[in-house]
N, C-alpha and C. Protein backbone atom coordinates (compact mmCIF):
# COMPACT_ATOMS: atom_id res chain seq x y z
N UNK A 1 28.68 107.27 104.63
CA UNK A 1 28.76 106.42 103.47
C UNK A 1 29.95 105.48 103.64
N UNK A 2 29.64 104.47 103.65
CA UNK A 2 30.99 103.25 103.58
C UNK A 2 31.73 103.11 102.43
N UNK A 3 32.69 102.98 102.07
CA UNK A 3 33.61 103.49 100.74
C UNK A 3 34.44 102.02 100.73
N UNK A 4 34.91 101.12 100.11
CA UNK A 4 35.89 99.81 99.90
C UNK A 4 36.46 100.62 98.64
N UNK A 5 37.90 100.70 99.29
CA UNK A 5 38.66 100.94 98.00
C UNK A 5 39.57 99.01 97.90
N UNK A 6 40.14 99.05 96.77
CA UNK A 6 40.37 97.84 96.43
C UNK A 6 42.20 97.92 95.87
N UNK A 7 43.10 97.06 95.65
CA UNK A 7 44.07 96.81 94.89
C UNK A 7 44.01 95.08 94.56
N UNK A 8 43.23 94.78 93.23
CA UNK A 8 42.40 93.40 93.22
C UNK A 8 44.01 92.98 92.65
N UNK A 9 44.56 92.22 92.96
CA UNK A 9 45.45 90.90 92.37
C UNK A 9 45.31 89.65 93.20
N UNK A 10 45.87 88.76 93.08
CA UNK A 10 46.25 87.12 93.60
C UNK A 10 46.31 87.74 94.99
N UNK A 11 47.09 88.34 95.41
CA UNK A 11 47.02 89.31 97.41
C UNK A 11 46.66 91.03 97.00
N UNK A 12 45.29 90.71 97.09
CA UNK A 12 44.53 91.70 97.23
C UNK A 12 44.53 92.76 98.39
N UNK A 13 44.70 93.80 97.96
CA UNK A 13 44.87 94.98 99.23
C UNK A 13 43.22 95.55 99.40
N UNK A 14 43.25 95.76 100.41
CA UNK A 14 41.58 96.56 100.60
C UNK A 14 41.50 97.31 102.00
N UNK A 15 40.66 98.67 101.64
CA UNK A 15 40.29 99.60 102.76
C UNK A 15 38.85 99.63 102.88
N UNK A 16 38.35 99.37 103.42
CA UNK A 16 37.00 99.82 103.67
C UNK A 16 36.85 100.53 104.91
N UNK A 17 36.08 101.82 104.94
CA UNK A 17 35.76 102.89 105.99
C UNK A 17 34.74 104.04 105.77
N UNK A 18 34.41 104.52 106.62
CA UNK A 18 33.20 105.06 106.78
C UNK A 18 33.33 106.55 106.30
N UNK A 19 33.30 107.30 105.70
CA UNK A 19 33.30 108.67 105.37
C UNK A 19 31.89 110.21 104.99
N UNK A 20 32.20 110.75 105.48
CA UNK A 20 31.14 111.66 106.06
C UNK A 20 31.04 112.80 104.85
N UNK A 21 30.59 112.57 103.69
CA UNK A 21 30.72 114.18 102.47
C UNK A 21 30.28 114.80 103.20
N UNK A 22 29.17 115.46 104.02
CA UNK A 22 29.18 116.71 105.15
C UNK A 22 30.30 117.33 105.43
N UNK A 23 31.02 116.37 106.25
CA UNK A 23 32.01 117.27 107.31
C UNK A 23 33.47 116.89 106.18
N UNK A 24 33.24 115.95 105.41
CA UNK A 24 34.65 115.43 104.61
C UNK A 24 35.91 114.87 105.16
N UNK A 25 35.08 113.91 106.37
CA UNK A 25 35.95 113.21 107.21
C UNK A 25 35.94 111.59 106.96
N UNK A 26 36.53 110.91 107.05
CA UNK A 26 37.05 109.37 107.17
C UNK A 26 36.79 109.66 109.18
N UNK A 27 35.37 108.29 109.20
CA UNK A 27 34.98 108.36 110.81
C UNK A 27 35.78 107.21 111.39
N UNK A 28 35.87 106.10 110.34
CA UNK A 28 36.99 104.89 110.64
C UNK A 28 37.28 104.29 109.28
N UNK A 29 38.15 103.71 109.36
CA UNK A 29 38.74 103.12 108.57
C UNK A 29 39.43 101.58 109.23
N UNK A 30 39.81 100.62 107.90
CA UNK A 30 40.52 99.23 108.29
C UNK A 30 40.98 98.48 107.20
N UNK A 31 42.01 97.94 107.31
CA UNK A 31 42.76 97.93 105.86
C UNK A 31 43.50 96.56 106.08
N UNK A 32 43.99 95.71 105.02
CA UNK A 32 44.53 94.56 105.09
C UNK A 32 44.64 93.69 103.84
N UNK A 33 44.91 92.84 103.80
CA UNK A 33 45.47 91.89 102.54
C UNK A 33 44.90 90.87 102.48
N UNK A 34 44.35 90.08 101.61
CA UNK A 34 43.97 89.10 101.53
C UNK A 34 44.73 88.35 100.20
N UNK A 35 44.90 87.18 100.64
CA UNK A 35 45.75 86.01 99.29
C UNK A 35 44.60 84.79 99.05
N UNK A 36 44.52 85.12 97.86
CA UNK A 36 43.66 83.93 97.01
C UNK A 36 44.51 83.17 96.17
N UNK A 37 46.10 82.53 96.21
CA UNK A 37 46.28 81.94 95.59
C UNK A 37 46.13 80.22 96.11
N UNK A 38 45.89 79.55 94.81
CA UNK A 38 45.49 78.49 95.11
C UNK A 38 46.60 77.82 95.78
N UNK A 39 46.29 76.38 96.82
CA UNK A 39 47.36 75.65 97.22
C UNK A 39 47.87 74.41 96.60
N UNK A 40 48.83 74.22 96.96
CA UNK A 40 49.18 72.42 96.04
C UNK A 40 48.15 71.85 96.13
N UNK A 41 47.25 71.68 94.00
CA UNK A 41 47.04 70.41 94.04
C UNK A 41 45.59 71.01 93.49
N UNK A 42 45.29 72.17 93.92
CA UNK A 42 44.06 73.06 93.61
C UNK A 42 43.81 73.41 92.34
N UNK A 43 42.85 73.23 91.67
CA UNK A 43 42.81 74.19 90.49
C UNK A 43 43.02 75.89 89.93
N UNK A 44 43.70 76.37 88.80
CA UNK A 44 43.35 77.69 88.82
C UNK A 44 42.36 78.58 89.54
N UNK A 45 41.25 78.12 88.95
CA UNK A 45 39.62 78.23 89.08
C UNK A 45 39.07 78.76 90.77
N UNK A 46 40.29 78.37 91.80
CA UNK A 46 40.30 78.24 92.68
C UNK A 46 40.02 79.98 93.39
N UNK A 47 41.19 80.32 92.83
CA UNK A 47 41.05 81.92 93.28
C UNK A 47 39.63 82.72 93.19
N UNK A 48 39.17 82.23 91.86
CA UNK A 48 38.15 83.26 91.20
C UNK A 48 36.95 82.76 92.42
N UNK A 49 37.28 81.49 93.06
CA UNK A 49 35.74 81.16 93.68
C UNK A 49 36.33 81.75 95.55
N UNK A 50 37.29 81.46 95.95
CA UNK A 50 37.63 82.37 96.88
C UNK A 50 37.34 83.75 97.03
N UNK A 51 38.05 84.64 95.99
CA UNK A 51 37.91 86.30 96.02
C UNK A 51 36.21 86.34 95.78
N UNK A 52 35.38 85.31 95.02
CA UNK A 52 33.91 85.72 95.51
C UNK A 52 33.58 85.40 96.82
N UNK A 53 33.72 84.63 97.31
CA UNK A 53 33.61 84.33 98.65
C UNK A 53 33.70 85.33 99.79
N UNK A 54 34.92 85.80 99.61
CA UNK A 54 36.00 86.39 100.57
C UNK A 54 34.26 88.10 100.11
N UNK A 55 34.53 88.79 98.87
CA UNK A 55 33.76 89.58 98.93
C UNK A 55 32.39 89.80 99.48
N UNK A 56 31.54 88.66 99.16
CA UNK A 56 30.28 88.23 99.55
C UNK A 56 30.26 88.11 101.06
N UNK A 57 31.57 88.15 101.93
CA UNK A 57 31.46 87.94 103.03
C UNK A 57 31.24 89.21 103.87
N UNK A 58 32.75 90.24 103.01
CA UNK A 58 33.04 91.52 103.44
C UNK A 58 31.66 92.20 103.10
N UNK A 59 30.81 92.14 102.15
CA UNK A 59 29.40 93.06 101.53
C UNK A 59 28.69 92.53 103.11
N UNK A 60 28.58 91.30 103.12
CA UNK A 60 27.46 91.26 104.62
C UNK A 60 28.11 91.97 105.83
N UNK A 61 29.50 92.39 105.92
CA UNK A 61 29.72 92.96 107.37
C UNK A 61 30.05 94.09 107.45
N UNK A 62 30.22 94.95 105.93
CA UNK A 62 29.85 96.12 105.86
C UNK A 62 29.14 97.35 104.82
N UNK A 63 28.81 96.17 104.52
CA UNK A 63 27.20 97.13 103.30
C UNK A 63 28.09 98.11 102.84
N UNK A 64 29.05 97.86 101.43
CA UNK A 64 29.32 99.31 101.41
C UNK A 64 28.56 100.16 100.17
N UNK A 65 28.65 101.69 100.58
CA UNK A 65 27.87 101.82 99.66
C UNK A 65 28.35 102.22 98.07
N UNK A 66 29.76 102.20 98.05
CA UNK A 66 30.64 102.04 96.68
C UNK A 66 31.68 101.09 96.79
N UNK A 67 32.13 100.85 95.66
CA UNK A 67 33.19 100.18 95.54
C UNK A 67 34.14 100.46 94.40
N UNK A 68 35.46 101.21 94.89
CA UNK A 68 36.16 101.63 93.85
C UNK A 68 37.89 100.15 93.76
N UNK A 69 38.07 100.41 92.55
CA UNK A 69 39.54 99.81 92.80
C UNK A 69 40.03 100.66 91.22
N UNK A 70 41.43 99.64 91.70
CA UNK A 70 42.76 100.06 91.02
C UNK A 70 42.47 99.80 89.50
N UNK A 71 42.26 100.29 88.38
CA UNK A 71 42.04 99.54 87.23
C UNK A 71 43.46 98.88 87.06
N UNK A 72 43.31 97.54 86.68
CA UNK A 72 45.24 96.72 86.46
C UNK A 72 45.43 97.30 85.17
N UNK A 73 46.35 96.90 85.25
CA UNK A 73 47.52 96.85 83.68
C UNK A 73 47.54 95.53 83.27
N UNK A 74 47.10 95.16 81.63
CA UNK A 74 46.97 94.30 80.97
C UNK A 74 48.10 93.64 80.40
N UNK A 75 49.04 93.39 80.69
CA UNK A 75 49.94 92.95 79.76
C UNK A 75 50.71 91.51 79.24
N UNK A 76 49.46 91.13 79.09
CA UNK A 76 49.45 89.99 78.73
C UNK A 76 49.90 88.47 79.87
N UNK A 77 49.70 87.43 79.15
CA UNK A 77 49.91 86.20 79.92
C UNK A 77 49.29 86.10 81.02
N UNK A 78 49.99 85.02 81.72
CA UNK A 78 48.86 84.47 82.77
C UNK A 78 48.39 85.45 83.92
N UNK A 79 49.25 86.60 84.18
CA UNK A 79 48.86 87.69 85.42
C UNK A 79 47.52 88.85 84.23
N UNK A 80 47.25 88.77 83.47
CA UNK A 80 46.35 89.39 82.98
C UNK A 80 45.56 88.22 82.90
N UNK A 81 45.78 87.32 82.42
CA UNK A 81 43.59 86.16 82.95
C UNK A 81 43.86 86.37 84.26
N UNK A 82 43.91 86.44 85.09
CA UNK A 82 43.99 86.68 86.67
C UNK A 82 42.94 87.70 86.98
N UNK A 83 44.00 88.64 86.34
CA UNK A 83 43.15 90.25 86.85
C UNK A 83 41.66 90.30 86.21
N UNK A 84 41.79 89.44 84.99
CA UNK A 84 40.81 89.89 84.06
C UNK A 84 39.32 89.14 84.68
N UNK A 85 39.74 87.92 85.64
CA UNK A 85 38.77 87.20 85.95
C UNK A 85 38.31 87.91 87.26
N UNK A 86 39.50 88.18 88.27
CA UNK A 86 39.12 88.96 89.42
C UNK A 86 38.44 90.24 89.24
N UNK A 87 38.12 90.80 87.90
CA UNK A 87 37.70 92.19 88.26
C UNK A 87 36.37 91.44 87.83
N UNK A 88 36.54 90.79 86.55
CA UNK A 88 34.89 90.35 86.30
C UNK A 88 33.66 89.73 87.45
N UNK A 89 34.71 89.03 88.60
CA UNK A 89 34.36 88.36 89.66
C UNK A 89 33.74 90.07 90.35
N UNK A 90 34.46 90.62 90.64
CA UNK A 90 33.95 91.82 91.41
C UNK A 90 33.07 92.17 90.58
N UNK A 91 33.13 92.93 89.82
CA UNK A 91 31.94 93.46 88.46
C UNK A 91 30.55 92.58 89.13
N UNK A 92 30.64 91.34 88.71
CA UNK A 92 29.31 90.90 88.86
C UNK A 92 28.88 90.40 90.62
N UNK A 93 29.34 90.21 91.74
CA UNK A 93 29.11 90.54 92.91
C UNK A 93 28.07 91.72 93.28
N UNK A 94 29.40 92.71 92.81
CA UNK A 94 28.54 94.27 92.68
C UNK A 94 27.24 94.61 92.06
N UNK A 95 27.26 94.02 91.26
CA UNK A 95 26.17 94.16 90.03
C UNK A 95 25.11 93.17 91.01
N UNK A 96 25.27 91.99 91.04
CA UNK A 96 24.05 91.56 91.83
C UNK A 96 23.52 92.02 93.31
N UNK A 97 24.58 93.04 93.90
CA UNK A 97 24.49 93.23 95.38
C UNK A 97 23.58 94.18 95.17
N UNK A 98 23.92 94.92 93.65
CA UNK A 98 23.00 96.60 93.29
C UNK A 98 24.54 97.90 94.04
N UNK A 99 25.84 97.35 94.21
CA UNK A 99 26.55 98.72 94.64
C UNK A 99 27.06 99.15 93.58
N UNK A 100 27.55 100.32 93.46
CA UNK A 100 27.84 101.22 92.00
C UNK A 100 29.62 101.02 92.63
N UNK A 101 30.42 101.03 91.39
CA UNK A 101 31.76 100.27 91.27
C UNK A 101 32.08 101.06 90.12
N UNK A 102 33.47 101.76 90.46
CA UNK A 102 33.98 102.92 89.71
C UNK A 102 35.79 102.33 89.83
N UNK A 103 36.33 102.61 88.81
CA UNK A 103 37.89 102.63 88.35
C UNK A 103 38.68 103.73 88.65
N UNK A 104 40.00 103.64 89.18
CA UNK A 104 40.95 105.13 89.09
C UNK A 104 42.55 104.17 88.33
N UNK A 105 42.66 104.93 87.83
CA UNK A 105 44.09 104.54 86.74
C UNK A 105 45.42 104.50 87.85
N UNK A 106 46.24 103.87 87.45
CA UNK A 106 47.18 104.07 88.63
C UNK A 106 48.21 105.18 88.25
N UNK A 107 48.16 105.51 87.74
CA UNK A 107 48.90 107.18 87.28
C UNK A 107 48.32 108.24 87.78
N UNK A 108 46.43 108.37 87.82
CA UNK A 108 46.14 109.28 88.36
C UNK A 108 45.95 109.20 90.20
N UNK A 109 46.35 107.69 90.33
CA UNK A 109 46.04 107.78 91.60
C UNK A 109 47.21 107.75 92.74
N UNK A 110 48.35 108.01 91.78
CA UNK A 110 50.14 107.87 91.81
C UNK A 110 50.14 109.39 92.58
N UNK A 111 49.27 110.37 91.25
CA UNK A 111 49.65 111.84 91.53
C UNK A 111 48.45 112.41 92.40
N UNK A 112 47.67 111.80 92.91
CA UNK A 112 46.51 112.14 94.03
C UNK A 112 47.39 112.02 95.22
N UNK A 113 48.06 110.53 95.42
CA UNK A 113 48.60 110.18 96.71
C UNK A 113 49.97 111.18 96.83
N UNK A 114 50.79 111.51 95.84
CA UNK A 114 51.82 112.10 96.26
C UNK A 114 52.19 112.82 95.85
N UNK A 115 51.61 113.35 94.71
CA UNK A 115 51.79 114.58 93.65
C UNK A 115 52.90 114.55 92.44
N UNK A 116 53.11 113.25 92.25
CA UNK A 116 54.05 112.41 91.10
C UNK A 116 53.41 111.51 90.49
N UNK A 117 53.02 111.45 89.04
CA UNK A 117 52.25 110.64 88.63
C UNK A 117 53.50 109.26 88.33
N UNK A 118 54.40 109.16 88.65
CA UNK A 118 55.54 108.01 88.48
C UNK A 118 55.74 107.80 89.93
N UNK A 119 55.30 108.19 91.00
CA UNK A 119 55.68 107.42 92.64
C UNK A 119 56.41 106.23 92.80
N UNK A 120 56.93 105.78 93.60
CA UNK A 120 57.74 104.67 93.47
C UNK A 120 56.63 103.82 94.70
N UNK A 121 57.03 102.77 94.91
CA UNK A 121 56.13 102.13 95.73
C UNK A 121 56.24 102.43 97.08
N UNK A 122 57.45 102.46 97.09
CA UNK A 122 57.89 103.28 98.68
C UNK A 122 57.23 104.41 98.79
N UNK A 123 57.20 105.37 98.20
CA UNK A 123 56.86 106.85 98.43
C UNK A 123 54.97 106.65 98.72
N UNK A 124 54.84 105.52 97.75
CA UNK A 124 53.36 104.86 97.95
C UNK A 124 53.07 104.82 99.80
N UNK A 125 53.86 103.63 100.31
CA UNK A 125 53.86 103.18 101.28
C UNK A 125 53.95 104.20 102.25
N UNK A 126 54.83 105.06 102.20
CA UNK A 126 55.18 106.37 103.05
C UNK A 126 53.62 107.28 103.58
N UNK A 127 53.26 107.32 102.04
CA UNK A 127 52.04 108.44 102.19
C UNK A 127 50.65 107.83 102.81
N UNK A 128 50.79 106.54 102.74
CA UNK A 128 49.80 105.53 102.78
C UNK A 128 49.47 105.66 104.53
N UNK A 129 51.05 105.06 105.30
CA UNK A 129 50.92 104.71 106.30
C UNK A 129 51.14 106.16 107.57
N UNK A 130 51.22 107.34 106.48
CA UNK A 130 51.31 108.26 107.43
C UNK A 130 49.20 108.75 107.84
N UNK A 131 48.80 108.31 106.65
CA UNK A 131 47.12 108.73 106.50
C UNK A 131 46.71 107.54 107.17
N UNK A 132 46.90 106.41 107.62
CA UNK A 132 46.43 105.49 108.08
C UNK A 132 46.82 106.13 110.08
N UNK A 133 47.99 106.15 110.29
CA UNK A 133 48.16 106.83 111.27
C UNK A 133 47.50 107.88 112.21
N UNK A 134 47.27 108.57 111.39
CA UNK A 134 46.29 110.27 111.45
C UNK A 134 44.92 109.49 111.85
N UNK A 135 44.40 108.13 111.36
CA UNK A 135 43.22 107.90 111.51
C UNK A 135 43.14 106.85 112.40
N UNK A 136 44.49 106.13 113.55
CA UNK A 136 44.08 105.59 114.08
C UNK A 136 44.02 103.97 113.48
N UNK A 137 44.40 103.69 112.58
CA UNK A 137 43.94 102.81 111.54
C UNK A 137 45.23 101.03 111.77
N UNK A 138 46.50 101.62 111.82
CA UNK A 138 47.17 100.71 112.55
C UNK A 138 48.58 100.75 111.42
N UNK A 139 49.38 99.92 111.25
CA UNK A 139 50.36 100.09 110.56
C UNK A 139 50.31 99.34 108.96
N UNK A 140 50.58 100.52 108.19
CA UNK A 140 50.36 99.50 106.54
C UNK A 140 51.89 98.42 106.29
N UNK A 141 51.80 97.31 105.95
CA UNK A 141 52.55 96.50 105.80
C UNK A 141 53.24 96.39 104.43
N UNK A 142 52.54 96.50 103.61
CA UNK A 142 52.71 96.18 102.12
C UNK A 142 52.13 97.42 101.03
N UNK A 143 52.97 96.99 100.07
CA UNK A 143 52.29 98.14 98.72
C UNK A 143 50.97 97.58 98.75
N UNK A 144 50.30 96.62 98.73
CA UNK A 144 48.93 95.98 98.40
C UNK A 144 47.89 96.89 99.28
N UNK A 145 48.13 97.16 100.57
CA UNK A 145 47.76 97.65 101.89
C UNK A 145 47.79 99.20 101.34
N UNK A 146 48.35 99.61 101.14
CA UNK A 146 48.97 101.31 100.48
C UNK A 146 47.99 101.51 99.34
N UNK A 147 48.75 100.84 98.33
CA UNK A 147 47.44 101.25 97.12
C UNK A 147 46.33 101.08 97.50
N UNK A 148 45.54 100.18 97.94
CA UNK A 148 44.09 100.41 98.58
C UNK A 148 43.77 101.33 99.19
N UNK A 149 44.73 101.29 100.61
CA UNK A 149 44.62 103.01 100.97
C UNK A 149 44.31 104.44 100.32
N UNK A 150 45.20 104.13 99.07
CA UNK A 150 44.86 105.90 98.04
C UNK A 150 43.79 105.58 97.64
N UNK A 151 43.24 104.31 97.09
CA UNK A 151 42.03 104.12 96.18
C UNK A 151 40.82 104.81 97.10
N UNK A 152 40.79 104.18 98.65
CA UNK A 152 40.09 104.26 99.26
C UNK A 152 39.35 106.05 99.58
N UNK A 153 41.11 106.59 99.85
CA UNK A 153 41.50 107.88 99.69
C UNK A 153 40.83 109.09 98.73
N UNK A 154 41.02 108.10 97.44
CA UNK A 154 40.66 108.67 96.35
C UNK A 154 39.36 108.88 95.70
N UNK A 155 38.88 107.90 96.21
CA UNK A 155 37.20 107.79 96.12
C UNK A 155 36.50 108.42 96.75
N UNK A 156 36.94 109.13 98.28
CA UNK A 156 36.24 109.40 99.49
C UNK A 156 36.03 111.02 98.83
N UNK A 157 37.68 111.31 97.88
CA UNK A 157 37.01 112.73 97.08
C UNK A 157 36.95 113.02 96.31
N UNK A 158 36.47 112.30 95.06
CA UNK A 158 36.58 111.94 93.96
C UNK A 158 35.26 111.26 93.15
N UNK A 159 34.72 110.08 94.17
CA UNK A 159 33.82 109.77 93.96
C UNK A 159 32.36 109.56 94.97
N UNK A 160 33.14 110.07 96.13
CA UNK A 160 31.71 110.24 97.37
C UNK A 160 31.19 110.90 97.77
N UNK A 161 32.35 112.57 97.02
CA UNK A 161 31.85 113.76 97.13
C UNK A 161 30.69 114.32 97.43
């Protein structure tokens, strides 16, 4: 089963990899960042038609068969229309592709990755790039890269069970 875990903002983190509920193994994995912010001169509007893009691209090169991410934190102003448009952007991708698309809170996915539902981002990064390691996967760079990782993590037993 192919699993895309997600951390959707303006530099989007994402894992997508292959995982086996049989044996309850991750067969590969691949992880990285992507930035949809617009450049001088671009409209807002810009991002929301990129991150569809950018998805519609990743669905053709690896069919996945879920798609989980980070639910954001709302708190108002312009970084909440952001999130609010990027998840709707995913929402309906998914919805027209037909893949089933599930949420994990970042508190519960704080105390999955490290057994502290308050983790710091570092301790994020730590746990992230030691499981990326184990799999061969390459070096995590960023919290964006990390949180996707647990999502990815988190889904594989949680929701692919």
């Amino acid at each position: 089963m192919i699993v895309w875990g997600l951390d959707i903002a303006t530099k989007t983190g994402w894992c997508i990899g292959e995982y086996d509920p049989k044996s309850k193994k991750v067969e590969w994995m691949t992880f990285g960042r992507s930035n949809f912010e617009p450049k001088r001169g671009e409209g807002k509007g810009i991002r929301f038609l990129r991150f569809r893009r950018w998805l519609l691209d990743r669905m053709e090169e690896f069919y996945p068969d879920v798609v989980v991410y980070e639910q954001a934190h709302y708190r108002g102003g312009a970084a909440t229309e952001v999130l609010v448009g990027l998840t709707t952007v995913l929402q309906e991708v998914c919805d027209e592709a037909g893949i089933p698309y599930a949420t994990v809170r970042t508190g519960p996915l704080k105390k999955f990755a490290t057994g502290k539902g308050n983790a710091s981002k570092g301790e994020m990064v730590v746990v992230a790039a030691d499981f990326a390691e184990a799999h061969n996967a390459g070096a995590v760079e960023n919290d964006d890269e990390a949180d996707a990782i647990h999502v990815f993590r988190w889904a594989t037993e949680n929701y692919a069970a």
